[in-house]
N, C-alpha and C. Protein backbone atom coordinates (compact mmCIF):
# COMPACT_ATOMS: atom_id res chain seq x y z
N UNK A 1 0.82 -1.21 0.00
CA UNK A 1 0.00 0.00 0.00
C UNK A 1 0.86 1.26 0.00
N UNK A 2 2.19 1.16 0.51
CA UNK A 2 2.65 2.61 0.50
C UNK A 2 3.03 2.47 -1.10
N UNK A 3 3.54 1.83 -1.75
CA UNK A 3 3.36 2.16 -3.40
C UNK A 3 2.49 2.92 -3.77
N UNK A 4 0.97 2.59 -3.47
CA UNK A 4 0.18 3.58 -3.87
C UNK A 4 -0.35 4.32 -3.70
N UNK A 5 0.33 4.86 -2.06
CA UNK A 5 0.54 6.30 -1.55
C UNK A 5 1.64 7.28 -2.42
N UNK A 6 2.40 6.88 -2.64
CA UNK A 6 3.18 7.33 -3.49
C UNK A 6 2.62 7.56 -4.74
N UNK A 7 2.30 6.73 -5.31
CA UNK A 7 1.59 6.77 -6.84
C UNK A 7 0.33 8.24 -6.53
N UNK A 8 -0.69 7.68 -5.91
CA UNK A 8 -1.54 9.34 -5.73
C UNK A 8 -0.96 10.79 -5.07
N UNK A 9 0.23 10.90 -4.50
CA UNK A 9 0.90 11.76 -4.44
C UNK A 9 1.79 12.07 -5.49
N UNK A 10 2.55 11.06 -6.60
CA UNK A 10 2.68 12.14 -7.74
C UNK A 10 1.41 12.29 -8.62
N UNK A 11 0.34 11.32 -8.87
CA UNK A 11 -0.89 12.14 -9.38
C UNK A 11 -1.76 13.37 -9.42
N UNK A 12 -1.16 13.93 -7.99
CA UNK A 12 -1.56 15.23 -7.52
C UNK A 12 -0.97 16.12 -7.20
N UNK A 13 0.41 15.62 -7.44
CA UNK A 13 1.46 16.62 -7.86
C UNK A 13 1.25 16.70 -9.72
N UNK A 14 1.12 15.76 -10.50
CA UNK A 14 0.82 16.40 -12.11
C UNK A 14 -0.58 16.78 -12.33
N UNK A 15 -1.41 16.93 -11.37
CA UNK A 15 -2.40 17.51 -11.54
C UNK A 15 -2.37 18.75 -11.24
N UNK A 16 -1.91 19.53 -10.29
CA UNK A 16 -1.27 20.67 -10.07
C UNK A 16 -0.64 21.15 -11.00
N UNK A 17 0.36 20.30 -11.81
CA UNK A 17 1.31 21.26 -12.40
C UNK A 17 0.38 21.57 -13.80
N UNK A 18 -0.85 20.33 -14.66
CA UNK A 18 -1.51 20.61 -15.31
C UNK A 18 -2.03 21.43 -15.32
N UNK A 19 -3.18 21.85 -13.65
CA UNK A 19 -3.54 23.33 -13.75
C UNK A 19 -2.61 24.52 -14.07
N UNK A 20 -1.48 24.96 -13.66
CA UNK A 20 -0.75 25.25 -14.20
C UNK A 20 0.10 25.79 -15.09
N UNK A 21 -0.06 24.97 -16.29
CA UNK A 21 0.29 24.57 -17.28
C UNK A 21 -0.83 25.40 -17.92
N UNK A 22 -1.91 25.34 -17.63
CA UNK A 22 -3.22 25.62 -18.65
C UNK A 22 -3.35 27.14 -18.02
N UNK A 23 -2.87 27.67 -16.97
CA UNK A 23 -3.43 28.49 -16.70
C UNK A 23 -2.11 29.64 -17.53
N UNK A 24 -0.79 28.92 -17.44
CA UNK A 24 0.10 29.31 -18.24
C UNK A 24 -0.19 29.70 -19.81
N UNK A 25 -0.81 28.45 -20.70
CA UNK A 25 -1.02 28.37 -21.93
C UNK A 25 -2.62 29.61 -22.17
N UNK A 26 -2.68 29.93 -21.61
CA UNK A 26 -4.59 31.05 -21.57
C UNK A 26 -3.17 32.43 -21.59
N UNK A 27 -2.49 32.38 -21.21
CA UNK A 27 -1.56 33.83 -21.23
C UNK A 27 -0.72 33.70 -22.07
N UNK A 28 -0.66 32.59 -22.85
CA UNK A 28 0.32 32.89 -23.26
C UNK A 28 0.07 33.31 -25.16
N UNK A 29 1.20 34.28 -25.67
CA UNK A 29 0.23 34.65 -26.94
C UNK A 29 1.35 34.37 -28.45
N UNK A 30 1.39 33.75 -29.28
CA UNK A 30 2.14 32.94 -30.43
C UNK A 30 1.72 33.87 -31.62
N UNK A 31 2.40 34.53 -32.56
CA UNK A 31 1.96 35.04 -33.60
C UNK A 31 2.33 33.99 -34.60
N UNK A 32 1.87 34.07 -35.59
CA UNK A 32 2.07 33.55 -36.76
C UNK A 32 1.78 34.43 -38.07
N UNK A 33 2.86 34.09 -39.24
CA UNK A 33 2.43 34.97 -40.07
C UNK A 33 2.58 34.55 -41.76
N UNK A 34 2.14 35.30 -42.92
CA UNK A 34 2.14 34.93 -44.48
C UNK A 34 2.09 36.20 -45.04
N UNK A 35 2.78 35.63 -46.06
CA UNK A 35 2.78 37.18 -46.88
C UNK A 35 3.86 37.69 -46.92
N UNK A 36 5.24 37.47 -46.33
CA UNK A 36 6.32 37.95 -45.95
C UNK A 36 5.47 38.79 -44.24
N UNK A 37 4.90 38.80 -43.58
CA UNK A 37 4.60 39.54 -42.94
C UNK A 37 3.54 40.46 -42.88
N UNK A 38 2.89 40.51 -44.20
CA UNK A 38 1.73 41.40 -44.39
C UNK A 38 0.59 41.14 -44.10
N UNK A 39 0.45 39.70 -43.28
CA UNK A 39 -0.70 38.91 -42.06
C UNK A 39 -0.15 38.95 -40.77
N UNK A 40 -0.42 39.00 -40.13
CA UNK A 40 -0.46 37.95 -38.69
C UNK A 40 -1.01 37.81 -38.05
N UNK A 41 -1.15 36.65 -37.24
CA UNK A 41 -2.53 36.33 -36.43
C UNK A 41 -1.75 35.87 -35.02
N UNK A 42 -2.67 36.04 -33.92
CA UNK A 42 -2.23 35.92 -32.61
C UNK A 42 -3.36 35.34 -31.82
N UNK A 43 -2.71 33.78 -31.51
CA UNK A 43 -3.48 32.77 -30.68
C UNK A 43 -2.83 32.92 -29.60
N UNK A 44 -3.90 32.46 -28.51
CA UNK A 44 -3.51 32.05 -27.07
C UNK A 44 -2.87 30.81 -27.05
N UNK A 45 -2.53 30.21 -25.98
CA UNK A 45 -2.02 29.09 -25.99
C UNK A 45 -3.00 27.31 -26.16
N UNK A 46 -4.34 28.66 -25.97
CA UNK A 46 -5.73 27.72 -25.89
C UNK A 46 -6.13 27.41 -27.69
N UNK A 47 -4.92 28.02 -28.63
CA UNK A 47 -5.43 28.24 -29.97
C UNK A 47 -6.79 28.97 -30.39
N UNK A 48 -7.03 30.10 -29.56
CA UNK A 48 -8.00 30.67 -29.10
C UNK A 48 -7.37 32.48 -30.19
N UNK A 49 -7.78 32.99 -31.44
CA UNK A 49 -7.32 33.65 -32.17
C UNK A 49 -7.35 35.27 -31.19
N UNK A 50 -6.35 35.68 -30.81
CA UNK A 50 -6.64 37.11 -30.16
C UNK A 50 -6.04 38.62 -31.03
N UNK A 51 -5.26 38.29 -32.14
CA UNK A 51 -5.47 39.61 -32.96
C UNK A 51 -5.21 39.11 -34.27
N UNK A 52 -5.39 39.94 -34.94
CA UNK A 52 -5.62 39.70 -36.58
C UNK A 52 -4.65 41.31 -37.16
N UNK A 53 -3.86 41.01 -38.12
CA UNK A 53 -3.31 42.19 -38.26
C UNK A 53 -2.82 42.22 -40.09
N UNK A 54 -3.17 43.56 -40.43
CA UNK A 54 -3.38 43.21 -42.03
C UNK A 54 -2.71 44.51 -42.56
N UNK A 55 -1.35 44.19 -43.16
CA UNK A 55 -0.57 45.02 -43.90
C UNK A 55 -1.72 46.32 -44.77
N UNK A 56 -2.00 47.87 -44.38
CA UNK A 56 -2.75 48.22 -45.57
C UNK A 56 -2.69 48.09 -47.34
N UNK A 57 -1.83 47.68 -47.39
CA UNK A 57 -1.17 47.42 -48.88
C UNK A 57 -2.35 46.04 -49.83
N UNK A 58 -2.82 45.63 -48.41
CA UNK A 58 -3.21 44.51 -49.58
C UNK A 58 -5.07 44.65 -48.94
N UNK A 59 -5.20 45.55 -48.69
CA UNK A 59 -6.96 45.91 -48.85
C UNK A 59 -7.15 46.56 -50.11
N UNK A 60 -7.41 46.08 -51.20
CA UNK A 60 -7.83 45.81 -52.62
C UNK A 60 -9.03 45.16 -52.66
N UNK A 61 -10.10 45.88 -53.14
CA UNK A 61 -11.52 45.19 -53.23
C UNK A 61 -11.63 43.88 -54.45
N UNK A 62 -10.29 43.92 -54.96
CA UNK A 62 -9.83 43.59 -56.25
C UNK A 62 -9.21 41.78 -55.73
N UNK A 63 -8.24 42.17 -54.31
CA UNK A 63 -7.52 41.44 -54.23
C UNK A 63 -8.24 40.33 -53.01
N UNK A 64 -9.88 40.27 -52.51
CA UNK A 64 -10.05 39.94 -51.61
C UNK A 64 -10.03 38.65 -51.05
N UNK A 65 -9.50 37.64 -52.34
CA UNK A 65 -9.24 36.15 -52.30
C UNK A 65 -7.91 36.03 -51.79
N UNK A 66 -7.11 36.96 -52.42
CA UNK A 66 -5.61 36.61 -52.02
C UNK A 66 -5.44 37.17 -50.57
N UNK A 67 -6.21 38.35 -49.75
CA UNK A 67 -5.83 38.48 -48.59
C UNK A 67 -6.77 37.55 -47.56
N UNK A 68 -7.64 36.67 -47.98
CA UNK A 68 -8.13 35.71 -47.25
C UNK A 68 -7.73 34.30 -47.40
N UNK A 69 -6.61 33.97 -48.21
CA UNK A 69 -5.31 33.39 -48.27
C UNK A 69 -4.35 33.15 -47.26
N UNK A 70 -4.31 34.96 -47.18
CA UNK A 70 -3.23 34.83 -46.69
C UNK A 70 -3.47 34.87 -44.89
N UNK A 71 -4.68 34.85 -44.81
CA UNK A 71 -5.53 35.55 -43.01
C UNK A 71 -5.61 33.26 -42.85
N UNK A 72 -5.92 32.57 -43.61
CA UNK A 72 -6.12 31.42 -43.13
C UNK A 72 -4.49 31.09 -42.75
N UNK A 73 -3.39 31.21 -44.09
CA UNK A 73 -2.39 30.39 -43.53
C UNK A 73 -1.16 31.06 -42.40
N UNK A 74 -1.94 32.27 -42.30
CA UNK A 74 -1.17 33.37 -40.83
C UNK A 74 -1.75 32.33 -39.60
N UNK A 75 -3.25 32.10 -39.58
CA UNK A 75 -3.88 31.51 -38.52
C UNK A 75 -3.21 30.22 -38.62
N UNK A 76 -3.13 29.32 -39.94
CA UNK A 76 -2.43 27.87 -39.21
C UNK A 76 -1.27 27.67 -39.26
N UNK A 77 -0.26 28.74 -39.16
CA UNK A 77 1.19 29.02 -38.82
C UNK A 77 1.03 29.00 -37.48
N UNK A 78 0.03 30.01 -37.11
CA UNK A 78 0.10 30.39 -35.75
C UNK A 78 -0.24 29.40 -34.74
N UNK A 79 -0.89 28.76 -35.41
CA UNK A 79 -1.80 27.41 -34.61
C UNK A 79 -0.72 26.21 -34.53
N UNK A 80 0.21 25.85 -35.81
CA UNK A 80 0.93 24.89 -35.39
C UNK A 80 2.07 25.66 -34.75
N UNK A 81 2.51 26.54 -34.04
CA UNK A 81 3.28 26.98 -33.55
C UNK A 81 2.78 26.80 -31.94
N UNK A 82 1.68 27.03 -31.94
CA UNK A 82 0.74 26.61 -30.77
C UNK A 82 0.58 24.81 -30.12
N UNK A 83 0.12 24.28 -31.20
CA UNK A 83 0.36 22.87 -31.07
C UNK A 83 1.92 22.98 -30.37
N UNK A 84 3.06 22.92 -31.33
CA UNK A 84 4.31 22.93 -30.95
C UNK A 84 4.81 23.02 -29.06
N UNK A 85 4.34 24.50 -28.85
CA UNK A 85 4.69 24.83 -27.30
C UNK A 85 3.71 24.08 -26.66
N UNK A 86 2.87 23.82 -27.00
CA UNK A 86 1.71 22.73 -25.86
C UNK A 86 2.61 21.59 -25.53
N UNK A 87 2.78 21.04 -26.74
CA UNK A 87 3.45 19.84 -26.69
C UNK A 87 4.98 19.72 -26.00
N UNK A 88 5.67 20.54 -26.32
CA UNK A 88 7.14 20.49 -25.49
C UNK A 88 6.33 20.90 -23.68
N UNK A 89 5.73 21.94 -23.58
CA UNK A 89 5.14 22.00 -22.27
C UNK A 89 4.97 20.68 -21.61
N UNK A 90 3.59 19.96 -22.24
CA UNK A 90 3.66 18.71 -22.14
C UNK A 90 4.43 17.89 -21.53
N UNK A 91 5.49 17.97 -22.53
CA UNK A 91 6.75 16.74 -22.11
C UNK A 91 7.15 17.27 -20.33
N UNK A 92 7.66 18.41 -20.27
CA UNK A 92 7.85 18.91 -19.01
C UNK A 92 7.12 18.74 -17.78
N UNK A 93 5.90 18.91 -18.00
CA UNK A 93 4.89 18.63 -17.03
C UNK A 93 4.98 17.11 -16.87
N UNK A 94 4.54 16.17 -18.18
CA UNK A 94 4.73 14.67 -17.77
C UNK A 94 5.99 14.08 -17.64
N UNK A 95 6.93 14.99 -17.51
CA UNK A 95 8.39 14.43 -17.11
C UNK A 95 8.84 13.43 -18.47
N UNK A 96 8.48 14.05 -19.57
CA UNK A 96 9.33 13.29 -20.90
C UNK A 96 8.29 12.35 -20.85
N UNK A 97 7.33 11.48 -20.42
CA UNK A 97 6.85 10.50 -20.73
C UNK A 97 5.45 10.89 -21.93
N UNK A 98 5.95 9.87 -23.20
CA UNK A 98 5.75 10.27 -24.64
C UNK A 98 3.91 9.12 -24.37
N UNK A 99 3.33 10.14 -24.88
CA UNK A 99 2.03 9.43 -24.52
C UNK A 99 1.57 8.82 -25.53
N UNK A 100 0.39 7.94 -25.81
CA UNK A 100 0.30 7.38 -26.87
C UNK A 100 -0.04 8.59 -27.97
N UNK A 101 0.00 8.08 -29.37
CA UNK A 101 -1.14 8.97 -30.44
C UNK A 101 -2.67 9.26 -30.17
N UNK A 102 -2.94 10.26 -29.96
CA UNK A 102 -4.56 10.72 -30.09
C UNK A 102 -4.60 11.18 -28.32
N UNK A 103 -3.98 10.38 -27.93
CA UNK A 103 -3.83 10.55 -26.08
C UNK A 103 -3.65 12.01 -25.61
N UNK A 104 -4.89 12.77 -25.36
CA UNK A 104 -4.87 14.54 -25.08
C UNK A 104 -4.69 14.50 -23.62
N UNK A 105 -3.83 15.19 -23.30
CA UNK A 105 -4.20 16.18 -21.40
C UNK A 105 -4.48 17.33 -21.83
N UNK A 106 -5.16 18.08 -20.77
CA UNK A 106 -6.29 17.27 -19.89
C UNK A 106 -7.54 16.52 -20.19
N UNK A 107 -8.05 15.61 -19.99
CA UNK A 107 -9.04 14.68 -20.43
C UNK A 107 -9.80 15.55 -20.76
């Protein structure tokens, strides 16, 4: 039984650090960008979009396909840049242990 005193004391020590972790990733803010720069978009760590920013050069009533081009692949720059820091976070919090595929924290 003290094994699994131990075992629920680090469970609630990585449950702690999960809160944490999440309360870390809500502050935290990732730009991403296309165009050379003439997009960028800014997610939370929640992949949660918090600014949108658009070179004036390319507001053309002419051009409105190519700057909604370029507003999607600013957002999924920004987003796999997001994925990215979750995931190294991740590792830190679960102490390197590589979880299966599809396997999300927090449940």
């Amino acid at each position: 039984m003290k094994n699994l005193g131990q075992m629920m004391k680090q469970a609630q020590a990585m449950q702690a650090k999960m809160a944490e972790m999440q309360e870390k990733l809500g502050q935290l803010e990732i730009t991403g960008q296309s165009g050379a720069g003439m997009v960028k978009a800014t997610l939370n760590g929640k992949s949660e979009l918090r600014s949108l920013k658009i070179d004036p050069v390319l507001v053309d009533p002419d051009e409105v396909e190519v700057m909604e081009d370029l507003i999607v692949a600013a957002v999924n720059d920004a987003k796999a840049k997001v994925e990215a820091t979750v995931a190294e976070e991740m590792k830190q919090v679960t102490g390197g242990l590589d979880l299966p595929p599809g396997f999300k924290l927090p449940f």
